[in-house]
C-alpha atoms as a PDB file:
ATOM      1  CA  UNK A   1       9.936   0.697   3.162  1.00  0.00           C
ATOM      2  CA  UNK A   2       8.029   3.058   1.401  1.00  0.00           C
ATOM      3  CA  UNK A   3       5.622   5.437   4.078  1.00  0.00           C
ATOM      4  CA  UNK A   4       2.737   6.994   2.587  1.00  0.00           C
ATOM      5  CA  UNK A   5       0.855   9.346   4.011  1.00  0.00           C
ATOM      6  CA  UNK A   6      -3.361   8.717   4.162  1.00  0.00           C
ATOM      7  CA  UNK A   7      -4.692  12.444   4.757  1.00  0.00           C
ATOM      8  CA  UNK A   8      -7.728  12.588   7.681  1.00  0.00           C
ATOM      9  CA  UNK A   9     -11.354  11.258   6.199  1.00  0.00           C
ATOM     10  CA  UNK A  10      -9.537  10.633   2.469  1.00  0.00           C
ATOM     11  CA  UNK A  11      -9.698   7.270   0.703  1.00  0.00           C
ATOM     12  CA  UNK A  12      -6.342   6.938  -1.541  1.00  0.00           C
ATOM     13  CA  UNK A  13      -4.634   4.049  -3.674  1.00  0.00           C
ATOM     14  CA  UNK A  14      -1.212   3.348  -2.369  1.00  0.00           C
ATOM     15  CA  UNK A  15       0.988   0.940  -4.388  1.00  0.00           C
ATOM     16  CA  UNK A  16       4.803  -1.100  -2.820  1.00  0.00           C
ATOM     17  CA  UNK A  17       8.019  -1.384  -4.512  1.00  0.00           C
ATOM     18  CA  UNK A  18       7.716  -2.009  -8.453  1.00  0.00           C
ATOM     19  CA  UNK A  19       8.830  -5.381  -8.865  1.00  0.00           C
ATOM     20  CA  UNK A  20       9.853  -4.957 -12.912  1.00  0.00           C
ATOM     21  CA  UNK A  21      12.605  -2.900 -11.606  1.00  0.00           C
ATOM     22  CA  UNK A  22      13.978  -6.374 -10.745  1.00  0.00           C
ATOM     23  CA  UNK A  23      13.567  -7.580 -14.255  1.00  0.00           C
ATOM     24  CA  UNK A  24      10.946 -10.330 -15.574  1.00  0.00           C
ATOM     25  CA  UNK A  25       8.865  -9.906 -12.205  1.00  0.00           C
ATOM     26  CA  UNK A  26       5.548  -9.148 -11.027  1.00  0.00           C
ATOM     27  CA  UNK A  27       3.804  -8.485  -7.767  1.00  0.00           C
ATOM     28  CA  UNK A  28       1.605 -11.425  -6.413  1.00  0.00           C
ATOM     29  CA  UNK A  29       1.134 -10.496  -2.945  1.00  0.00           C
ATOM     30  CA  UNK A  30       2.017  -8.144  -0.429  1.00  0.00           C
ATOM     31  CA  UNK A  31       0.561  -6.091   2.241  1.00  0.00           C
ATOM     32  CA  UNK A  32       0.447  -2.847   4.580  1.00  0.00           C
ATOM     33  CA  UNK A  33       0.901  -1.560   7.950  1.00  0.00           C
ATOM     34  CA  UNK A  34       0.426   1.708   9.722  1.00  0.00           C
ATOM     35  CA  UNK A  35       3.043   3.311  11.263  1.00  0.00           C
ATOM     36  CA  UNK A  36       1.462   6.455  12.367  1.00  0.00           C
ATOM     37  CA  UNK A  37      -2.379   7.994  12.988  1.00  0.00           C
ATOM     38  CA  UNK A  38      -4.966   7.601  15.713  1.00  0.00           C
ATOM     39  CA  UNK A  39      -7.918   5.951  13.428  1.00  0.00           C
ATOM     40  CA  UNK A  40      -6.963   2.134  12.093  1.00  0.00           C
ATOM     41  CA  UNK A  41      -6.694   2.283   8.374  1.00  0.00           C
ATOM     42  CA  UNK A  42      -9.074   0.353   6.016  1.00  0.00           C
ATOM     43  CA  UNK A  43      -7.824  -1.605   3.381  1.00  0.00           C
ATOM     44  CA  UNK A  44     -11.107  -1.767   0.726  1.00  0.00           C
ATOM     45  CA  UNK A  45      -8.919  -2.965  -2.424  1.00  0.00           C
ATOM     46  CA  UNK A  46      -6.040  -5.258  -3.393  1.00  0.00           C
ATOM     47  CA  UNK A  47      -4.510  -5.874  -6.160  1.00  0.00           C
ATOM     48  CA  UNK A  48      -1.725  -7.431  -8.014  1.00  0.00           C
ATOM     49  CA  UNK A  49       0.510  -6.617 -11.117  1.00  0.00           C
ATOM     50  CA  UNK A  50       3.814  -4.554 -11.776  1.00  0.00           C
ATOM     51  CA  UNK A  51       3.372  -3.450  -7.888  1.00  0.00           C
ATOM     52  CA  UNK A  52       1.060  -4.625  -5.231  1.00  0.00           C
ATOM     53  CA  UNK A  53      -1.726  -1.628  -5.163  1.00  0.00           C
ATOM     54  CA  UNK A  54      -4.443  -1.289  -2.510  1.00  0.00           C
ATOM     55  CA  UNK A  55      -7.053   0.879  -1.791  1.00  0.00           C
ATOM     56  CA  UNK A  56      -7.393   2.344   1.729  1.00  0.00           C
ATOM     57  CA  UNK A  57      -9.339   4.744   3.779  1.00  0.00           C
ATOM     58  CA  UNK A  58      -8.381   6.847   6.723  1.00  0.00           C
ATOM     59  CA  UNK A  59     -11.661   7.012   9.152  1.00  0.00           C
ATOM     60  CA  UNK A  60      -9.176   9.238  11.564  1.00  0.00           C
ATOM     61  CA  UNK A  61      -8.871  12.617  12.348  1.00  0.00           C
ATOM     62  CA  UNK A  62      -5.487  13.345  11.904  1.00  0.00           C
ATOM     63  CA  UNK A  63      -3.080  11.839   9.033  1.00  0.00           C
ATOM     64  CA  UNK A  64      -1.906   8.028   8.700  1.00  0.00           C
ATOM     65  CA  UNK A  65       0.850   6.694   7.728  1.00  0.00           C
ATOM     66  CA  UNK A  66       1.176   3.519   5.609  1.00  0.00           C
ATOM     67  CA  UNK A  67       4.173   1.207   3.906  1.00  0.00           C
ATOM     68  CA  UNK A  68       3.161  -1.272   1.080  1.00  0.00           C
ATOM     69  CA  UNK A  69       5.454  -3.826   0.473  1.00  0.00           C
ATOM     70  CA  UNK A  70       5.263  -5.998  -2.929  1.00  0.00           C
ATOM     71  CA  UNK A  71       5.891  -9.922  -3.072  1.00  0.00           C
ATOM     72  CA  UNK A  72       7.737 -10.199  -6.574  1.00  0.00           C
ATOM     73  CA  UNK A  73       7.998 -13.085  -8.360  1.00  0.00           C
ATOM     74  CA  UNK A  74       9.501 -14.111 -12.001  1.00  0.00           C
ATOM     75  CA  UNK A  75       6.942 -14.226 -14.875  1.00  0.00           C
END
């Protein structure tokens, strides 16, 4: 897991694992979930390629906490 922090009010790009550390791969899928911070995070963007990136925005007053993961697969 990879946490990320999402500061109060702040939309950020957050990417997962890079799947060319694993060689000929790329990231098709993946996804995110919040493990900490009272407002529910918004996902706006996804995106595939050497990791999976999104796009997310923090409507809460305090900090959030996100992990990305990456679905790799061989090119």
């Amino acid at each position: 897991m990879n946490p990320q922090t999402i500061p109060a009010g702040s939309t950020v790009t957050l990417q997962g694992g890079d799947c060319t550390t694993l060689g000929s791969f790329v990231a098709v899928s993946g996804g995110e979930n919040q493990v900490a911070g009272s407002g529910e995070v918004q996902t706006l963007t996804s995106t595939p390629g050497d990791a999976w990136t999104i796009s997310v925005h923090n409507p809460g007053v305090d900090a959030a906490t996100v992990n990305v993961t990456s679905v790799c697969q061989p090119v």
